[in-house]
Structure formats: C-alpha cells, structure tokens
C-alpha atoms as a PDB file:
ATOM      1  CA  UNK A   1       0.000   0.000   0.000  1.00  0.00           C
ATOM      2  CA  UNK A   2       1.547   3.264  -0.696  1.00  0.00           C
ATOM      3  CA  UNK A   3       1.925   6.139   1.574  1.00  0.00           C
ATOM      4  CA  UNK A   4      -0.955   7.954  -0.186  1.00  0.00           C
ATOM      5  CA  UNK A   5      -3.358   5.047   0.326  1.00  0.00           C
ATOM      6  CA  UNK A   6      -2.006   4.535   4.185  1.00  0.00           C
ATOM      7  CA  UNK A   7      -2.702   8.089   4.853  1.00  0.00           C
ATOM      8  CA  UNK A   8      -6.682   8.012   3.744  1.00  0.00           C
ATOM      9  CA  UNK A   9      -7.043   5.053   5.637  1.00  0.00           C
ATOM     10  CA  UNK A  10      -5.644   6.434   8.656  1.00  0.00           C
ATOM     11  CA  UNK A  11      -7.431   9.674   7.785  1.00  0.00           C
ATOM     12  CA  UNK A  12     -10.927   7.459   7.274  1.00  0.00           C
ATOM     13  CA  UNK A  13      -9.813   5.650  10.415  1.00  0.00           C
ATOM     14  CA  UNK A  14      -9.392   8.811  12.339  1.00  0.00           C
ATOM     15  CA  UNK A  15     -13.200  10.304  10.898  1.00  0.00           C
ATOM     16  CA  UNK A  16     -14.502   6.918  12.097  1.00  0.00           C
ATOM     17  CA  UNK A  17     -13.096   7.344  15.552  1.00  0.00           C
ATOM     18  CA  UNK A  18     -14.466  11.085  15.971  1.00  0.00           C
ATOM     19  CA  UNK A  19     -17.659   9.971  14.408  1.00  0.00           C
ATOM     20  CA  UNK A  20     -18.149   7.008  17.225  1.00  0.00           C
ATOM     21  CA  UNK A  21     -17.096   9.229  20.039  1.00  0.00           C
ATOM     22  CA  UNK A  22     -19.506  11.903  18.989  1.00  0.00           C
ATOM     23  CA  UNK A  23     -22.321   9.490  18.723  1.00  0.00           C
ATOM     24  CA  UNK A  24     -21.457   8.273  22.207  1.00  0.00           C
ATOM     25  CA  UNK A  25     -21.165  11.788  23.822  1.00  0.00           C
ATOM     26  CA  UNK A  26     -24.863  12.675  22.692  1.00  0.00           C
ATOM     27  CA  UNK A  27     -26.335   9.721  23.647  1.00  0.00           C
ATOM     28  CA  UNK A  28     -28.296  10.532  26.489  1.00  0.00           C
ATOM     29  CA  UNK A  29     -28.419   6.639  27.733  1.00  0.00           C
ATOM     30  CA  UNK A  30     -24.648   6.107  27.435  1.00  0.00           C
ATOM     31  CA  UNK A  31     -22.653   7.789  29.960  1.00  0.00           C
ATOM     32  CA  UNK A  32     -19.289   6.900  28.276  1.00  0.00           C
ATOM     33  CA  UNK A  33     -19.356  11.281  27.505  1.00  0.00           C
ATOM     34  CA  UNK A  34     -17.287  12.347  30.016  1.00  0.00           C
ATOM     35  CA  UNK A  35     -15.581   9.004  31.933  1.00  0.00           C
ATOM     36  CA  UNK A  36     -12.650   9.671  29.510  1.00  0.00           C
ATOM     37  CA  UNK A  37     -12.210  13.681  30.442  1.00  0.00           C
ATOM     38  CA  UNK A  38     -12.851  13.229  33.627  1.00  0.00           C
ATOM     39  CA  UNK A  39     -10.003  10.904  33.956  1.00  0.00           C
ATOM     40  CA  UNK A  40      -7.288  12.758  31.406  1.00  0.00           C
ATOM     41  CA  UNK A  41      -8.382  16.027  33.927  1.00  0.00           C
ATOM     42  CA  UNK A  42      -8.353  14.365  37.334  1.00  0.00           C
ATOM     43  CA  UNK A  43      -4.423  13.062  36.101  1.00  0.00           C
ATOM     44  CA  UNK A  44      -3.365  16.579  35.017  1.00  0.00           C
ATOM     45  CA  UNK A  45      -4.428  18.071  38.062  1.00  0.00           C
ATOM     46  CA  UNK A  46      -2.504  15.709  40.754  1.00  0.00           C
ATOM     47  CA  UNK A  47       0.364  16.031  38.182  1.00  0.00           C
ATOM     48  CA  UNK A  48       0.280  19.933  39.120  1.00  0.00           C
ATOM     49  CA  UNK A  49      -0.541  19.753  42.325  1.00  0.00           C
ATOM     50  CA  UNK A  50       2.472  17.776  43.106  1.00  0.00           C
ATOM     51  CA  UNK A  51       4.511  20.354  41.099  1.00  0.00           C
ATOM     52  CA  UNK A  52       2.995  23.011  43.094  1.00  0.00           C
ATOM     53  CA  UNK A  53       5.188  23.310  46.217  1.00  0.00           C
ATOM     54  CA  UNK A  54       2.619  25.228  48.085  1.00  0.00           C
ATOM     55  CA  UNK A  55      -0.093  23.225  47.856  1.00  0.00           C
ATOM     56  CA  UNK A  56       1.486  19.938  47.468  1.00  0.00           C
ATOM     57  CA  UNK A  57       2.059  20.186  51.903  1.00  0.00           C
ATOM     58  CA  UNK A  58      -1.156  20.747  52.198  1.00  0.00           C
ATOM     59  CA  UNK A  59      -3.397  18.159  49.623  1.00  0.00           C
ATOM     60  CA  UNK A  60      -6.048  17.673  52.484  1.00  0.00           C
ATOM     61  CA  UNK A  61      -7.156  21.226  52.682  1.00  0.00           C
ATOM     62  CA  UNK A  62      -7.717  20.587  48.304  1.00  0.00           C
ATOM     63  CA  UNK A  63     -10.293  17.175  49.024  1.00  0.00           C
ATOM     64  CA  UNK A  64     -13.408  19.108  49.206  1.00  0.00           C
ATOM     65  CA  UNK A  65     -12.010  21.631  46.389  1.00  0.00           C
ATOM     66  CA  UNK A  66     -11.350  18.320  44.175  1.00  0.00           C
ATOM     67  CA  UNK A  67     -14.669  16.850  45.429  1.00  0.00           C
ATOM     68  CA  UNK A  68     -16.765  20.247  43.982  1.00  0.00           C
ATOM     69  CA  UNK A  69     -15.192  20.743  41.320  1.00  0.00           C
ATOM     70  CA  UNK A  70     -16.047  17.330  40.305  1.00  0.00           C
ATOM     71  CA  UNK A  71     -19.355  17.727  40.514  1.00  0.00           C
ATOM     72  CA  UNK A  72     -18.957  20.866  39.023  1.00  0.00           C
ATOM     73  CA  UNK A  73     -17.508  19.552  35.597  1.00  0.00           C
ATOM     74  CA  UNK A  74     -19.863  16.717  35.501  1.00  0.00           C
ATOM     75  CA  UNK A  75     -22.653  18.872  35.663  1.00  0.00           C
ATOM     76  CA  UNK A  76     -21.046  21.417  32.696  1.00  0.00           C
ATOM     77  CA  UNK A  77     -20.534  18.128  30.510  1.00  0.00           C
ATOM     78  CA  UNK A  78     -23.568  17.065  31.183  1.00  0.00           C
ATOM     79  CA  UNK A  79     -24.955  20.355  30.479  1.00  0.00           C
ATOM     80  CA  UNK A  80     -22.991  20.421  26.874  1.00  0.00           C
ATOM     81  CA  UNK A  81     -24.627  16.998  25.800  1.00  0.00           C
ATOM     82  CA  UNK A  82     -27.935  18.194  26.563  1.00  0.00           C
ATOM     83  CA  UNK A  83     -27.266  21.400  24.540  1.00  0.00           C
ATOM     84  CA  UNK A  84     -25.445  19.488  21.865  1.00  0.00           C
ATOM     85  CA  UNK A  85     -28.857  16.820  21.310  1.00  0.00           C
ATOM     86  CA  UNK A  86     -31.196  19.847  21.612  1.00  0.00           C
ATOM     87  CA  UNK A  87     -29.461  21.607  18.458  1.00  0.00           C
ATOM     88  CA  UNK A  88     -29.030  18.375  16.833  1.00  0.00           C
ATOM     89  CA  UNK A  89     -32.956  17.243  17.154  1.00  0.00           C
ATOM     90  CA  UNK A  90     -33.189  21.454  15.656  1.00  0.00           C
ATOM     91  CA  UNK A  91     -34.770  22.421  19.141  1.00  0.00           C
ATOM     92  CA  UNK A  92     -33.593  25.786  20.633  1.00  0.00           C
ATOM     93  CA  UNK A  93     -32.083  25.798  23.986  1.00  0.00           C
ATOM     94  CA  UNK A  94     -31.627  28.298  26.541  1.00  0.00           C
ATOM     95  CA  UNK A  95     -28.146  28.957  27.535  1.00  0.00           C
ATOM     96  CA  UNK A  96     -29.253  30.452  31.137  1.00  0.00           C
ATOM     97  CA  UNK A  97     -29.736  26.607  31.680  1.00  0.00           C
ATOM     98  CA  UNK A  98     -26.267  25.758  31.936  1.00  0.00           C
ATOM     99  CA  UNK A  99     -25.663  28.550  34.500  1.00  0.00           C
ATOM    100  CA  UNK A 100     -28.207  27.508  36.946  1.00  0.00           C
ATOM    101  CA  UNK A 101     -27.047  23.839  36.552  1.00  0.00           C
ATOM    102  CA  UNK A 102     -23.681  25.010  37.843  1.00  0.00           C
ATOM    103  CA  UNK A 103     -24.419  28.277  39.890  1.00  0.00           C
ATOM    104  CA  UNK A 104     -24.383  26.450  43.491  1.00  0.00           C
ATOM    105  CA  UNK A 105     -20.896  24.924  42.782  1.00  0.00           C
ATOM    106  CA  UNK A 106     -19.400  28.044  41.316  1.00  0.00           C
ATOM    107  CA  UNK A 107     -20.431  29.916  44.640  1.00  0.00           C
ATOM    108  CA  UNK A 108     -19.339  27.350  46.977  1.00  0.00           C
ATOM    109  CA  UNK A 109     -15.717  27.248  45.123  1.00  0.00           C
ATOM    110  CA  UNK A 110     -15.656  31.035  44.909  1.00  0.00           C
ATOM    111  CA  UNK A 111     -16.378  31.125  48.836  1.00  0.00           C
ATOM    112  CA  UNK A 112     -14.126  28.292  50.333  1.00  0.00           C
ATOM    113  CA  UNK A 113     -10.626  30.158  50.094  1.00  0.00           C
ATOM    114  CA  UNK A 114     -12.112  32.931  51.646  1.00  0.00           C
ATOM    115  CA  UNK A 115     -13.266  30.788  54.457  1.00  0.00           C
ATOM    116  CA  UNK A 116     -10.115  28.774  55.005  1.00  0.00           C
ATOM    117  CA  UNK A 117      -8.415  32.028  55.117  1.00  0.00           C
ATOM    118  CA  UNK A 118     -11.123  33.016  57.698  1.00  0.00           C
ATOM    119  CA  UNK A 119     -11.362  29.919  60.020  1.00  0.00           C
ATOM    120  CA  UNK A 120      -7.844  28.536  59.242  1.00  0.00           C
ATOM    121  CA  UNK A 121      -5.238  31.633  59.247  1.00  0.00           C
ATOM    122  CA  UNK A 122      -4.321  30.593  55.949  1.00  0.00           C
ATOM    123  CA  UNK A 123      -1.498  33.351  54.441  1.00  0.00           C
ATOM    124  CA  UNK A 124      -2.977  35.156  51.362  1.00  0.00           C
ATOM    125  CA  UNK A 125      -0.590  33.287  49.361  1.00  0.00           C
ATOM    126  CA  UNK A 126      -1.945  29.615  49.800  1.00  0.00           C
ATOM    127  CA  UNK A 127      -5.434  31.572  49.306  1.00  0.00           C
ATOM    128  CA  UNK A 128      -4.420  32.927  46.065  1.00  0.00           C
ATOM    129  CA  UNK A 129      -2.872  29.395  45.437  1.00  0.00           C
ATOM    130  CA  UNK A 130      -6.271  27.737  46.136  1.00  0.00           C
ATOM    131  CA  UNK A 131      -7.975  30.149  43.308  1.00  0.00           C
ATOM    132  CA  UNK A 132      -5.893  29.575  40.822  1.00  0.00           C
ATOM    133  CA  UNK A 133      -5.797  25.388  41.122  1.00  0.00           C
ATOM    134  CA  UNK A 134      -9.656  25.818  41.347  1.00  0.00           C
ATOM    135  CA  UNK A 135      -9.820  28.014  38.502  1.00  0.00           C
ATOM    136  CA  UNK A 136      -7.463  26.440  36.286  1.00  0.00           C
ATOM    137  CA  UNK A 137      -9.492  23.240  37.064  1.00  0.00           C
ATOM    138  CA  UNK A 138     -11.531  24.310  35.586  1.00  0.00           C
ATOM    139  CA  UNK A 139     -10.537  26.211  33.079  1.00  0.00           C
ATOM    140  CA  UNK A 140      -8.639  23.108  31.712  1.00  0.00           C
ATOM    141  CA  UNK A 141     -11.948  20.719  31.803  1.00  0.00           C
ATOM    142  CA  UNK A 142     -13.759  23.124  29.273  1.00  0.00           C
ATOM    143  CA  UNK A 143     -10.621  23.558  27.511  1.00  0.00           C
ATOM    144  CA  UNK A 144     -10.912  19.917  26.440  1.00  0.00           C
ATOM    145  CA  UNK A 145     -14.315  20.418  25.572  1.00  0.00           C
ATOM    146  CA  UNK A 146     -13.865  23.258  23.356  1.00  0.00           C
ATOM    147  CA  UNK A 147     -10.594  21.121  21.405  1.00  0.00           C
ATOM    148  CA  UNK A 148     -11.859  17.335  21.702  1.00  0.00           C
ATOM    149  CA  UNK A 149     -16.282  17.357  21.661  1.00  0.00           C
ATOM    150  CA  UNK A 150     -16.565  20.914  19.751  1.00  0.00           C
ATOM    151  CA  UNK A 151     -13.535  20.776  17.304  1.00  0.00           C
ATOM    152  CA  UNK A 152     -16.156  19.171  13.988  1.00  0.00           C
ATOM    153  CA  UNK A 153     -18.842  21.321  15.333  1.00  0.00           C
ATOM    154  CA  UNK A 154     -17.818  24.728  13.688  1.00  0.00           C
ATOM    155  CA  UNK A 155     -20.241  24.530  11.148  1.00  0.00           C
ATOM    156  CA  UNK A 156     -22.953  23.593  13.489  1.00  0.00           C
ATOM    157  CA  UNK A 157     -25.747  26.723  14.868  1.00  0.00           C
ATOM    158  CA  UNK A 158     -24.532  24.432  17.999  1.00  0.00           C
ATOM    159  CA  UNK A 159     -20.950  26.040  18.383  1.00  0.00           C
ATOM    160  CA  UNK A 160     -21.443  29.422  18.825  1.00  0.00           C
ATOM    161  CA  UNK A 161     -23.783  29.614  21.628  1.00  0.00           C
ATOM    162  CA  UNK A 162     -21.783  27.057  23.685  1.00  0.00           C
ATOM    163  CA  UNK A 163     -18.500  28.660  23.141  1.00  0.00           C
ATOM    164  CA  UNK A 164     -20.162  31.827  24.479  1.00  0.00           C
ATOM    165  CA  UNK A 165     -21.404  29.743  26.853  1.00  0.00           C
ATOM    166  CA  UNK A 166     -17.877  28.623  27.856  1.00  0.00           C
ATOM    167  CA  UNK A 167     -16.789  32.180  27.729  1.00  0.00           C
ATOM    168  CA  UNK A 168     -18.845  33.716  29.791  1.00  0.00           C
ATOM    169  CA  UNK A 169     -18.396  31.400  32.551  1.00  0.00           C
ATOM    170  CA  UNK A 170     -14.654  31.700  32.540  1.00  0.00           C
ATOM    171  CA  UNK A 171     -15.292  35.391  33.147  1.00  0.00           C
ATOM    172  CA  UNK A 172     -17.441  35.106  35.859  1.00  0.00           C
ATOM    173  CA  UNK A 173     -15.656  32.645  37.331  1.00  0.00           C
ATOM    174  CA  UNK A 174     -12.313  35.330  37.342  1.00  0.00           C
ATOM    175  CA  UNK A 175     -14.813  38.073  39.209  1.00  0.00           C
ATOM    176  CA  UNK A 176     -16.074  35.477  41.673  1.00  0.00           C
ATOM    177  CA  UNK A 177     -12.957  34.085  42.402  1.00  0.00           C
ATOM    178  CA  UNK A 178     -11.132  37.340  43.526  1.00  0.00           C
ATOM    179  CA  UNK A 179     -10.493  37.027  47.351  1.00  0.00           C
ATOM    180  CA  UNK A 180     -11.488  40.094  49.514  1.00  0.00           C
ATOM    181  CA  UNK A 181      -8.880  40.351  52.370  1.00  0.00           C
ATOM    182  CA  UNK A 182     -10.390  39.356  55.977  1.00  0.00           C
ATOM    183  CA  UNK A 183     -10.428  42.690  57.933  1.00  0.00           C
ATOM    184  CA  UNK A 184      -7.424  42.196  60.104  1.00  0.00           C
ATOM    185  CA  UNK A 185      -8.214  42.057  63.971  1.00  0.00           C
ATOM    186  CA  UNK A 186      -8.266  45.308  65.681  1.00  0.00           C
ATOM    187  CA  UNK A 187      -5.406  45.679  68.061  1.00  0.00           C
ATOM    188  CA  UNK A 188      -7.246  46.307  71.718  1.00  0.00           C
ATOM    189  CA  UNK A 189      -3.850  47.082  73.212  1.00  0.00           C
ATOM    190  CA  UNK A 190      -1.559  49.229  70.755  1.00  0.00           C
ATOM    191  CA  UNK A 191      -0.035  51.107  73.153  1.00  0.00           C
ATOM    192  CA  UNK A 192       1.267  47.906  74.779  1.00  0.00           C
ATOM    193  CA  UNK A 193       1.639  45.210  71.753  1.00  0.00           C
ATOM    194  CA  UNK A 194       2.645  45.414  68.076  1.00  0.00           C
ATOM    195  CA  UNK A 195       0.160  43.759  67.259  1.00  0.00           C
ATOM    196  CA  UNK A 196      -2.687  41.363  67.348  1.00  0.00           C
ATOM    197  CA  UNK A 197      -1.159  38.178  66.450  1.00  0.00           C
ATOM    198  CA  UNK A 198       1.616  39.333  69.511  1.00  0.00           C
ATOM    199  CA  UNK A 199      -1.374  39.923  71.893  1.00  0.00           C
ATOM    200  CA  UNK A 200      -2.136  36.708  71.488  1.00  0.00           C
ATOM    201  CA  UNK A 201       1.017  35.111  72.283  1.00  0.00           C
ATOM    202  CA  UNK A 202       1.019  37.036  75.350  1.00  0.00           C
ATOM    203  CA  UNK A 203      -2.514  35.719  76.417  1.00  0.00           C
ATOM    204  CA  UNK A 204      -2.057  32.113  75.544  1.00  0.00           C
ATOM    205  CA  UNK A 205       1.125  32.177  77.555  1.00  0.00           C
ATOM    206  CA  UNK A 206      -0.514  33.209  80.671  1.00  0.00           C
ATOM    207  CA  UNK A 207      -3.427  31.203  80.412  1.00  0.00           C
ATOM    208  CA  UNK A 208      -1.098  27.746  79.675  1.00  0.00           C
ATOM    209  CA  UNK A 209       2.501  28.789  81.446  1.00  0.00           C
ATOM    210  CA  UNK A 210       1.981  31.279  84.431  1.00  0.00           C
ATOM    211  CA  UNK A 211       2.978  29.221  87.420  1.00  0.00           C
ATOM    212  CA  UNK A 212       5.046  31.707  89.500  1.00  0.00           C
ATOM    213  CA  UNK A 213       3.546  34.944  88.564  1.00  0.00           C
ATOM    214  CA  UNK A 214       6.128  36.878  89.621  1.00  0.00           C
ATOM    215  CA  UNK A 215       9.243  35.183  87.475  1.00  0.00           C
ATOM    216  CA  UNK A 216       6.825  34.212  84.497  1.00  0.00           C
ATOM    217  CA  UNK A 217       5.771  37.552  84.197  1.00  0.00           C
ATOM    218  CA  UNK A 218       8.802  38.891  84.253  1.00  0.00           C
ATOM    219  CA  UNK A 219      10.208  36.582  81.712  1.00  0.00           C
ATOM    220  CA  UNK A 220       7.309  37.148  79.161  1.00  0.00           C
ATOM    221  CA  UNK A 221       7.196  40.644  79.313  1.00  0.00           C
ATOM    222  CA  UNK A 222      11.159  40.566  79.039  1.00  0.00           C
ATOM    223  CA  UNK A 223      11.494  37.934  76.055  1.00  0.00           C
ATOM    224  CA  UNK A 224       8.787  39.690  73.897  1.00  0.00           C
ATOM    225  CA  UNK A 225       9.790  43.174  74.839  1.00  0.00           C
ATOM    226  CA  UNK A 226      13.038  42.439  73.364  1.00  0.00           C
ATOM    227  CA  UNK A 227      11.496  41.000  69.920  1.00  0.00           C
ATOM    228  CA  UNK A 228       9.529  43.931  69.562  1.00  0.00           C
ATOM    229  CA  UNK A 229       6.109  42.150  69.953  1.00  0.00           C
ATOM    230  CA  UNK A 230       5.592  44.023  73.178  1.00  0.00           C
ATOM    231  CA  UNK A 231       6.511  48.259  72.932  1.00  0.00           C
ATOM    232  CA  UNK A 232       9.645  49.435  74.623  1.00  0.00           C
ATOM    233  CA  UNK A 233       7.526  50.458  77.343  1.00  0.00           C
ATOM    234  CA  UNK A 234       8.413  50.926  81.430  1.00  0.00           C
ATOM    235  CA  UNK A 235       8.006  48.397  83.501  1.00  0.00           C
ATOM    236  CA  UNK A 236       5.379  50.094  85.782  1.00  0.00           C
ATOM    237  CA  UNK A 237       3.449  50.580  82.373  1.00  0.00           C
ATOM    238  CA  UNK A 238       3.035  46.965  82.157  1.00  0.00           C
ATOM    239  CA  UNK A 239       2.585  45.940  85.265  1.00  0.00           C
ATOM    240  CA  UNK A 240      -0.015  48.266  85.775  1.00  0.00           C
ATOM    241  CA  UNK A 241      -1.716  46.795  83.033  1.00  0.00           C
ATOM    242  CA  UNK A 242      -1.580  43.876  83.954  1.00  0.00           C
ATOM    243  CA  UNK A 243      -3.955  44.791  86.736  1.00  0.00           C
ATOM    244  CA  UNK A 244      -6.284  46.595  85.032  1.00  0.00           C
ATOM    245  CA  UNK A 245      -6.762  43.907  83.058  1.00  0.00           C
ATOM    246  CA  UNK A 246      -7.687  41.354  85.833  1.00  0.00           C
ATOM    247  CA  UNK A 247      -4.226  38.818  85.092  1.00  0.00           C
ATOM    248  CA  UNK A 248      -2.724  39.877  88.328  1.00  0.00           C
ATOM    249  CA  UNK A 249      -4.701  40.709  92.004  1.00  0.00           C
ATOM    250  CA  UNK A 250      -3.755  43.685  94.234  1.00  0.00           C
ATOM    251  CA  UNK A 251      -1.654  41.777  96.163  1.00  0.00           C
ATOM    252  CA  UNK A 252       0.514  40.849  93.265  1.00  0.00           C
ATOM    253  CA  UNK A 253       0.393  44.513  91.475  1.00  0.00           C
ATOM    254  CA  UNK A 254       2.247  45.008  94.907  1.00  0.00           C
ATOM    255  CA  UNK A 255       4.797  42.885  94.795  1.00  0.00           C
ATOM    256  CA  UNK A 256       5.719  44.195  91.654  1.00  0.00           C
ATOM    257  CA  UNK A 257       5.829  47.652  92.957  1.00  0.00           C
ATOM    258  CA  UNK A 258       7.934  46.618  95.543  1.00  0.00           C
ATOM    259  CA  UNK A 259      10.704  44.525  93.550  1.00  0.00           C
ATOM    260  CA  UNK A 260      10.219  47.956  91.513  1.00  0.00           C
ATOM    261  CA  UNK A 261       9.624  45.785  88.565  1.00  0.00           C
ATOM    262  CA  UNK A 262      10.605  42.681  86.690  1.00  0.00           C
ATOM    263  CA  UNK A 263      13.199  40.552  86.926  1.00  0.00           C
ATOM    264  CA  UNK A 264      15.641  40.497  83.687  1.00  0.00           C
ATOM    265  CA  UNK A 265      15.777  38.339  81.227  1.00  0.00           C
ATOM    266  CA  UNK A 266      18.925  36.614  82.550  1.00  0.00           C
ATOM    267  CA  UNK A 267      17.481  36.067  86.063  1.00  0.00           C
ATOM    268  CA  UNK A 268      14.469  34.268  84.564  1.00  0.00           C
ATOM    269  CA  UNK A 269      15.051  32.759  81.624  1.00  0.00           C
ATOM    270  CA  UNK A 270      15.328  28.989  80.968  1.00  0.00           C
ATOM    271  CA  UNK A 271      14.837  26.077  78.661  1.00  0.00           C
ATOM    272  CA  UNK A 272      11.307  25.337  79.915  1.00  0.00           C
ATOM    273  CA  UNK A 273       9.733  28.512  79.718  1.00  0.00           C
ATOM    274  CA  UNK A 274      11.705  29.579  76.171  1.00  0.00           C
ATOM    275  CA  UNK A 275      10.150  25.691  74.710  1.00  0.00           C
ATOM    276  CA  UNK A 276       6.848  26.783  75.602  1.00  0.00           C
ATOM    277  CA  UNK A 277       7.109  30.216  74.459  1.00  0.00           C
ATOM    278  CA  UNK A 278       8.569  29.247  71.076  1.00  0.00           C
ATOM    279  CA  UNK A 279       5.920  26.767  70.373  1.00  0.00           C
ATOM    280  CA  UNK A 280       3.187  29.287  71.056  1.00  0.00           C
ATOM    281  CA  UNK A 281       5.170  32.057  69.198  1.00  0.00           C
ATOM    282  CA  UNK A 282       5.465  29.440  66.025  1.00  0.00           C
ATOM    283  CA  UNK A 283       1.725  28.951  66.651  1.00  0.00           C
ATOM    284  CA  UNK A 284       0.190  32.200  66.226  1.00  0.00           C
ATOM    285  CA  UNK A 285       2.850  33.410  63.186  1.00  0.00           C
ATOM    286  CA  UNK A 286       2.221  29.905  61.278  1.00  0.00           C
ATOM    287  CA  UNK A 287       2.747  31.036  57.778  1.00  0.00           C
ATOM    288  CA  UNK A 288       4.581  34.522  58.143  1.00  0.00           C
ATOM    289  CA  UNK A 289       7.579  33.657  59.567  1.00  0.00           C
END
C-alpha cells in the first residue's frame, strides 16, 4: 500500500473514531461522555498539584475543592450533551440553563478560600494558590471540551452559543474568584503590643505557662519586649496593666511595685519557659515567619 493510500485510511480511520465518540457523547443513555475527560483532567491536576510546592504540603485542605469541582464539571458536561442533542434534534435551547445547573458549585468554590483564610489563618498566598488550582481546574476541563467534543462542530448553529457559553463562565468565574482580604483584627492594646497576632502570644502564655507569677511575668514581658512584639515600654506601664486587666490581684500589682519591677531576662530565663514560648510564638505566626 503506498503512503498515499495509508494516509486516507488512517485519515478514514481517524473520521470513524471522531464519528463514534460523537455518537457516544450525545447519547443521552450512554454515559461513556465524560468518563474519559474526567479521567485525562483528574491526572493533570494531581500532576500539578504535586509540582505546586505550596499546595502539594497541604493536599487535604484541596479534598473538598477536588470533590466540587467534580461535581462541578460533571454537571457542565452534562450540560454540553444536553445542549449538543437539543441543536441536533433542531430544538432551541436556553443557555441560562447551563448557569443555573452550575451556579451552586461556582459559589461554593468562589467562597471556600475565603473561608479557610477566615477559620484557618491561611497566608494570602496559599489563598491565592487555592484560586488559581480551582480556577485552572476548571478552566482546563472546558478547555478539552472546546478542542476534543466541539472541534467538527464549527459549522454547526450548535458552536457558537456554547463557546459563548464557555466564555462567559470563565469570566465570571475570574470576578467570583477574587479574594477580599479578611479585615485584620483590631489591636485592643496598641499602646502595649505590636500587634494582634503578639497579643495573642502574650494571652495564651498566661493562660497555659503562668505558674510563678512573679518570674513568668517577668520573663514574658522581658522575652517579647526584646522581639519587639511588646513596645519598649516601662516596667510600671506593664505591670499596671496587667492589673487593670484582671491577670494579676492587688496583692501581686504590689509585689511588683515593691521589687520595683521585673526581673531580667537573665534572672528568669530557661529552657522550659523559652520551649513553651517558642511553640506558642510558632503557633500564632504559622505562615509569616
């Protein structure tokens, strides 16, 4: 056979192939239409996500962002076959269909970095980093429906309304994916701590590690005074505070007004009290430091 002959066959072998695979896509009894996407997709994605060295520490936090979008493909497939069998019997179709099928998932996935940012601490980058692997999800899912079920449909009054379709999903999917910054915690105490995240090192240290009031006092205020989390303030300053606030009682204010303040850092520091410091300290500023 010569290489003429050889290439029509492949070529006929090729039309048969697309032919088959069409008929099976728009056959609403066989559900054959999007096994093989679904599968060529779900590989792609773990192939990134293990490239991604963000994300690939933290591939629990993704299960219920693999688990949606899922369901949220399926349902856009799904949603193309029945569009593709309506313009193929010559009935018209509404488009706005395909957006309610999908409009629940597309909020949930637009909400859920926001949240983990919210109820886990998340940094903004692993937020951003969640957006992007949802949205190039799916991005890449109608990508191979736009080159592999819509490539011989050009021709068709079918193509035009789903690649809008397509198109205007992508672009709402970029607005409702942008991530509005949680409004940071106020600082209740800024003329005594940086900040809020040092506040709270401070408060989970006394409620855990204050023993001996006097020395543990003395070495928290000392060790985070000279990190800068609490303001080069005088020791009375503190102290006082410390009153007013309720974490010491009178009779305790006084002995700090009779030692004239707290002990150094020297005097009180050890092993013990620096472990448990550090591990609340790496605690609280998980993901900035």
């Amino acid at each position: 056979m010569d290489n003429y002959s050889s290439n029509n066959v492949q070529s006929y072998i090729g039309c048969i192939k697309k032919v088959s695979l069409f008929q099976q896509i728009i056959n609403p009894n066989n559900e054959f239409y999007y096994r093989p996407y679904l599968l060529q997709w779900e590989n792609e994605r773990n192939q990134s996500l293990l490239a991604n060295k963000v994300l690939s520490q933290k591939q629990g936090w993704l299960k219920p962002f693999n688990r949606e979008l899922r369901l949220l493909i399926e349902k856009v497939i799904i949603a193309f076959k029945n569009m593709l069998s309506y313009y193929q019997e010559g009935k018209p179709y509404d488009v706005n269909t395909l957006s309610f099928l999908i409009s629940s998932r597309l909020e949930f996935l637009s909400q859920m970095p926001h949240c983990i940012r919210l109820n886990l601490d998340v940094d903004k980058i692993i937020a951003n980093e969640i957006r992007d692997y949802c949205l190039n999800g799916f991005k890449l899912m109608t990508d191979y429906l736009e080159n592999e079920l819509l490539i011989n449909l050009t021709a068709s009054p079918a193509y035009e309304p789903i690649a809008e379709v397509i198109y205007n999903i992508q672009q709402s999917i970029n607005s409702d994916f942008t991530i509005s910054k949680p409004k940071e915690e106020e600082n209740l105490y800024p003329k005594v701590f940086a900040d809020t995240k040092a506040f709270k090192v401070f408060r989970q240290f006394s409620e855990k590690y204050i023993t001996d009031y006097y020395i543990d006092y003395s070495f928290i205020f000392q060790q985070m005074k000279s990190k800068g989390l609490i303001l080069d303030i005088k020791h009375k300053t503190f102290y006082d505070w410390l009153f007013h606030n309720k974490y010491i009682t009178e009779k305790q204010h006084f002995k700090f007004e009779e030692e004239r303040g707290f002990r150094s850092l020297k005097k009180c520091n050890n092993a013990k009290r620096l472990n448990n410091y550090f591990l609340i300290k790496d605690n609280v500023f998980a993901d900035l430091d």
